[in-house]
N, C-alpha and C. Protein backbone atom coordinates (compact mmCIF):
# COMPACT_ATOMS: atom_id res chain seq x y z
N UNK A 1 -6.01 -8.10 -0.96
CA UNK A 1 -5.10 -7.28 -1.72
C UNK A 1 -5.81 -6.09 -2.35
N UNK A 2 -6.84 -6.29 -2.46
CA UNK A 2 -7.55 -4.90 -3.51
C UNK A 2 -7.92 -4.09 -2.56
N UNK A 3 -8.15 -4.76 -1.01
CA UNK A 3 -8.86 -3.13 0.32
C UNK A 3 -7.21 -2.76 -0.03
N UNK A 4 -5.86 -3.49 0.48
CA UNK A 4 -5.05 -2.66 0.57
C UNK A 4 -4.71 -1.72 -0.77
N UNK A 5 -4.56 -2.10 -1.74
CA UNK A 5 -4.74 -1.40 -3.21
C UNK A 5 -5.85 0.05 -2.85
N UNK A 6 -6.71 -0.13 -2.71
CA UNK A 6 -7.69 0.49 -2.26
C UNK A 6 -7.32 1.52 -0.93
N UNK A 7 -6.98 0.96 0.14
CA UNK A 7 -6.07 1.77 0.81
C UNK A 7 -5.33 3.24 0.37
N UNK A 8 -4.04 2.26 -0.53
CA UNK A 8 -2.95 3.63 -0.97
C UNK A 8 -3.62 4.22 -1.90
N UNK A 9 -4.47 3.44 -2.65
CA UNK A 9 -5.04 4.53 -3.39
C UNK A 9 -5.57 5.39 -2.93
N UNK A 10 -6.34 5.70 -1.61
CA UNK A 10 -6.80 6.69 -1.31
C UNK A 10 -5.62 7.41 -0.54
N UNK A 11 -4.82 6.81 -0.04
CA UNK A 11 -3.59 7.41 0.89
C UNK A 11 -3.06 8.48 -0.43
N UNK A 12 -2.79 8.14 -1.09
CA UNK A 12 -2.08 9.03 -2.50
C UNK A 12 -3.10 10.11 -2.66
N UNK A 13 -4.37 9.93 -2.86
CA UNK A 13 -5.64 10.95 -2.80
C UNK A 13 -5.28 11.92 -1.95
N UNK A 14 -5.19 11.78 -0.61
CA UNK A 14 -5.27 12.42 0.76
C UNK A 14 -3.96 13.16 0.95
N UNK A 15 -2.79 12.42 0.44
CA UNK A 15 -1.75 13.06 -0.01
C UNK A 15 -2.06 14.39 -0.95
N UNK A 16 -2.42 13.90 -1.94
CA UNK A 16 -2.11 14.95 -3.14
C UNK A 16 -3.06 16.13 -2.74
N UNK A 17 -4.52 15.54 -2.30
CA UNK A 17 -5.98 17.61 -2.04
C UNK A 17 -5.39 17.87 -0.38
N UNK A 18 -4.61 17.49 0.52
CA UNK A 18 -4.21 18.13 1.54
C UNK A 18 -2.85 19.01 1.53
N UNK A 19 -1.96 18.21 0.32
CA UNK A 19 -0.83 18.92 -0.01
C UNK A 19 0.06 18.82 1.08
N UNK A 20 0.25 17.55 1.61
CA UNK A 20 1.06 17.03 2.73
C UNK A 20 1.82 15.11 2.37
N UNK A 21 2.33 15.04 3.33
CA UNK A 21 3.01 13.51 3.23
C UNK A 21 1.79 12.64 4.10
N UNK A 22 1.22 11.70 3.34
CA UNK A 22 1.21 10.50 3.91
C UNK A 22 1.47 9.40 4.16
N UNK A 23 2.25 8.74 5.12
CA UNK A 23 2.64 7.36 5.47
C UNK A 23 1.86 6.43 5.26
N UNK A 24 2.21 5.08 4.75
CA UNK A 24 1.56 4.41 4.56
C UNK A 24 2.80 3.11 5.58
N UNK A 25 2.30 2.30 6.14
CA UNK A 25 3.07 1.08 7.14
C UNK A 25 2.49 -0.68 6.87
N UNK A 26 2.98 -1.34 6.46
CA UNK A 26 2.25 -2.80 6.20
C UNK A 26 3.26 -3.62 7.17
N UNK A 27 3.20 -3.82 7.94
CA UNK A 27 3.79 -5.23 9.09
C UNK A 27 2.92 -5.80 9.43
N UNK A 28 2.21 -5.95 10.51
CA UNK A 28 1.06 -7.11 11.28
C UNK A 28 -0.22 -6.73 10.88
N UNK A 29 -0.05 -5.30 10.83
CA UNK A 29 -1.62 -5.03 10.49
C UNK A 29 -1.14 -3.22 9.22
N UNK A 30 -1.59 -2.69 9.02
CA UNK A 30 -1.60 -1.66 7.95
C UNK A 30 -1.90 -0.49 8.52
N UNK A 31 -1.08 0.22 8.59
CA UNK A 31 -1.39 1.31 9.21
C UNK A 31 -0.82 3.13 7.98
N UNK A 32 -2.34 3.64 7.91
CA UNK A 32 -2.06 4.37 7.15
C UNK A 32 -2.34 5.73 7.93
N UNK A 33 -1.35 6.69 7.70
CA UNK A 33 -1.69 8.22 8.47
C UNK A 33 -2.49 7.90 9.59
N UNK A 34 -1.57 7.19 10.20
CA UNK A 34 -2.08 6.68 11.46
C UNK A 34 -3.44 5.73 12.03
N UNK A 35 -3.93 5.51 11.08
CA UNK A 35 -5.29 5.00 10.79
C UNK A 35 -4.72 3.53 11.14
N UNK A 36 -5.11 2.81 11.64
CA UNK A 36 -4.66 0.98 11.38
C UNK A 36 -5.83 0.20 11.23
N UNK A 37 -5.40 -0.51 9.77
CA UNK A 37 -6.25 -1.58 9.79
C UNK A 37 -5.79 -3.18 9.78
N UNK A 38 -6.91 -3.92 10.01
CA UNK A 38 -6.35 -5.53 10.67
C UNK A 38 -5.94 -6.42 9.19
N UNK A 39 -5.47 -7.17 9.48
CA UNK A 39 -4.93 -7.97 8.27
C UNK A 39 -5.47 -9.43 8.79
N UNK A 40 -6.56 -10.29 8.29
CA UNK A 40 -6.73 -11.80 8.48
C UNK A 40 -5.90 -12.54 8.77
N UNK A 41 -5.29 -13.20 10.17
CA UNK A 41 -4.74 -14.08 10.44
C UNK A 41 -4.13 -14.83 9.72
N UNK A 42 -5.11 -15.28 8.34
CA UNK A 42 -4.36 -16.59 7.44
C UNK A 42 -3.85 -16.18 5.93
N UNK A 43 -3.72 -14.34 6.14
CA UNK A 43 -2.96 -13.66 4.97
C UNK A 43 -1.32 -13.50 5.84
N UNK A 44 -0.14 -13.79 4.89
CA UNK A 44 0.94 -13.48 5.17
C UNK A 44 1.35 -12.66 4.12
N UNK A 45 1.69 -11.62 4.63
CA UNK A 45 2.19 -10.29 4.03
C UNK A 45 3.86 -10.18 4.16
N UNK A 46 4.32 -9.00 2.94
CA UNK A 46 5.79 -8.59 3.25
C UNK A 46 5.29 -7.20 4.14
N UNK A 47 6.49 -7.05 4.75
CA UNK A 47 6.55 -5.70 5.61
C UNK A 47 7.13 -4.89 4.80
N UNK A 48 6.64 -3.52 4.48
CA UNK A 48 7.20 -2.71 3.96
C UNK A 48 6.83 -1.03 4.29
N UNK A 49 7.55 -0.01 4.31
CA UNK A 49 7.04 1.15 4.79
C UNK A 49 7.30 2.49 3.54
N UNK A 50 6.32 3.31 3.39
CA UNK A 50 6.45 4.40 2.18
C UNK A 50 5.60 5.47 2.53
N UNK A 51 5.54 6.76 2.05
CA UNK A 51 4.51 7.84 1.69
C UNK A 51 4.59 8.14 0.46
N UNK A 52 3.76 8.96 0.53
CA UNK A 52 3.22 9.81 -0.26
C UNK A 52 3.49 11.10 -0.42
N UNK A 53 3.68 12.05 -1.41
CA UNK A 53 4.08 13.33 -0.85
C UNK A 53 3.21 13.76 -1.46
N UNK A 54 2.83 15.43 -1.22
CA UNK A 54 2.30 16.18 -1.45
C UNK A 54 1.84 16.37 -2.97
N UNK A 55 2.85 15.62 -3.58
CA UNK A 55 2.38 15.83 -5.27
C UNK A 55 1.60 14.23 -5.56
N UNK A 56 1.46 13.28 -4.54
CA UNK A 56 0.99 12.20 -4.61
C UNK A 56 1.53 11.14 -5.85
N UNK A 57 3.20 11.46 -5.42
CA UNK A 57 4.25 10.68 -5.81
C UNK A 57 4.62 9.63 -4.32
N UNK A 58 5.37 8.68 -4.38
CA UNK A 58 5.25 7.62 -3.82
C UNK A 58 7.17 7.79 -3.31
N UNK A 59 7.35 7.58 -2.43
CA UNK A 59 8.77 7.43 -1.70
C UNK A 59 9.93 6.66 -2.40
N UNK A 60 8.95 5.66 -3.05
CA UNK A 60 10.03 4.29 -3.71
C UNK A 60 9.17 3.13 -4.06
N UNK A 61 9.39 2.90 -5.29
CA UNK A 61 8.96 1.82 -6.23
C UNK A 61 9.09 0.33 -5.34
N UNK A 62 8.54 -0.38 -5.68
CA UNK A 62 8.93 -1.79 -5.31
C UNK A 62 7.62 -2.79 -5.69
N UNK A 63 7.46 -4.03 -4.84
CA UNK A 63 7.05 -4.74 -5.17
C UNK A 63 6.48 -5.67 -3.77
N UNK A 64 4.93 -5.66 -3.56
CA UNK A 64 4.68 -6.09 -2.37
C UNK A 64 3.62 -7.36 -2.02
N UNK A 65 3.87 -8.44 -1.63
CA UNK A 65 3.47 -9.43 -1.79
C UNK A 65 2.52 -10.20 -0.82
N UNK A 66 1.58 -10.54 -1.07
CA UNK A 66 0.97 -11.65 0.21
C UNK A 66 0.14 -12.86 -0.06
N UNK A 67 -0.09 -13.60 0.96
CA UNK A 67 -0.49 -15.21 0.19
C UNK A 67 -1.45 -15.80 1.26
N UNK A 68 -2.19 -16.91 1.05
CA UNK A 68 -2.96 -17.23 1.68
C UNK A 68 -2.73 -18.78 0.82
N UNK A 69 -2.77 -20.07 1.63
CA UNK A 69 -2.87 -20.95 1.49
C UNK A 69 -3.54 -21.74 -0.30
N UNK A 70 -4.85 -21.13 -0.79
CA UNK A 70 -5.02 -20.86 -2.06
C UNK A 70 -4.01 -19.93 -3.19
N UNK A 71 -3.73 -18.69 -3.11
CA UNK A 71 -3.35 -17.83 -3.61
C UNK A 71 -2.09 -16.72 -2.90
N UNK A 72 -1.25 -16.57 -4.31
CA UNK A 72 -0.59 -15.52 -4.10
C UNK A 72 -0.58 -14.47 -4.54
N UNK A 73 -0.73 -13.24 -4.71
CA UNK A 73 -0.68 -11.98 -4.75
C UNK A 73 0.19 -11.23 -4.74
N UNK A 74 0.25 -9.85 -6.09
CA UNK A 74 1.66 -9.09 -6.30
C UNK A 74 0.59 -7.56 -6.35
N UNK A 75 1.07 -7.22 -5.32
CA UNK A 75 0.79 -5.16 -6.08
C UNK A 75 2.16 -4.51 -6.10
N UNK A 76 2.09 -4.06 -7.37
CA UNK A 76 3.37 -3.40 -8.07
C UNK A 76 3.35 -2.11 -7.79
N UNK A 77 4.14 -1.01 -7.03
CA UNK A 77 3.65 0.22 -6.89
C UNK A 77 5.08 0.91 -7.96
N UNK A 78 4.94 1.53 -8.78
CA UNK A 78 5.60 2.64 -9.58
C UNK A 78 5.61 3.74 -9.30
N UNK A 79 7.15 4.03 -8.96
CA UNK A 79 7.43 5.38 -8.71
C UNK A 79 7.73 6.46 -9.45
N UNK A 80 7.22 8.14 -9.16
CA UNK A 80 7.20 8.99 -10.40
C UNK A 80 5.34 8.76 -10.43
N UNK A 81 4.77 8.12 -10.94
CA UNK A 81 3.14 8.45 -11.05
C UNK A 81 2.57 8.10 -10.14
N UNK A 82 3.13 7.00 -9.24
CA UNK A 82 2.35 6.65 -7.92
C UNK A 82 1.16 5.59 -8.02
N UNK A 83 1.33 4.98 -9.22
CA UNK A 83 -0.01 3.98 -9.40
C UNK A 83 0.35 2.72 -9.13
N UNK A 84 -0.57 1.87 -8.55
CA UNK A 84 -0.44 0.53 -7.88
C UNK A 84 -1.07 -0.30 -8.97
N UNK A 85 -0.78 -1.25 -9.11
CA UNK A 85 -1.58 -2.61 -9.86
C UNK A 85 -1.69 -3.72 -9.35
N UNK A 86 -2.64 -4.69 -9.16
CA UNK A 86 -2.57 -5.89 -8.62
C UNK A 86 -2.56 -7.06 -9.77
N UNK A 87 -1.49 -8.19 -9.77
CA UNK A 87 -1.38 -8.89 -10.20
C UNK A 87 -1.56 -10.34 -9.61
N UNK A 88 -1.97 -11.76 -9.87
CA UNK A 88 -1.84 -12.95 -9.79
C UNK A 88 0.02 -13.33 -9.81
N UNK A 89 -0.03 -14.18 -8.54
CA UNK A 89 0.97 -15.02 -9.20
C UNK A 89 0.80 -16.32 -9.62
């Protein structure tokens, strides 16, 4: 949860000093501005899809989840400032 945290955080970066939209994609594997990265077999993720715009504001708020046999996991993304947080469940 924190590479993907880590991820949009830079996706929002790349957004905001290029002054363009970046996509960000989470289904099987994560795919950001086309970039894809792998997701561990024994993490189950929600699917969800968003960018970034140019002011490195975020498409839509929500709430995105994944778990692994030990642990579950919440990153909260807020829309309007674009900041992610990772929480325990």
């Amino acid at each position: 949860m924190r590479q993907v945290q880590t991820l949009c955080i830079t996706a929002q970066q790349k957004a905001y000093v290029e002054h363009r939209k970046v996509y960000v994609s989470i289904q099987d594997s994560i795919l950001v501005d086309e970039v894809e990265y792998g997701i561990p077999k024994d993490i189950a993720c929600d699917s969800v899809s968003f960018y970034y715009n140019a002011k490195g504001n975020m498409s839509k708020a929500f709430s995105f989840h994944c778990s692994n046999t030990n642990t579950k996991m919440k990153l909260v993304f807020q829309v309007g400032a674009g900041r992610v947080r990772l929480e325990k469940e």
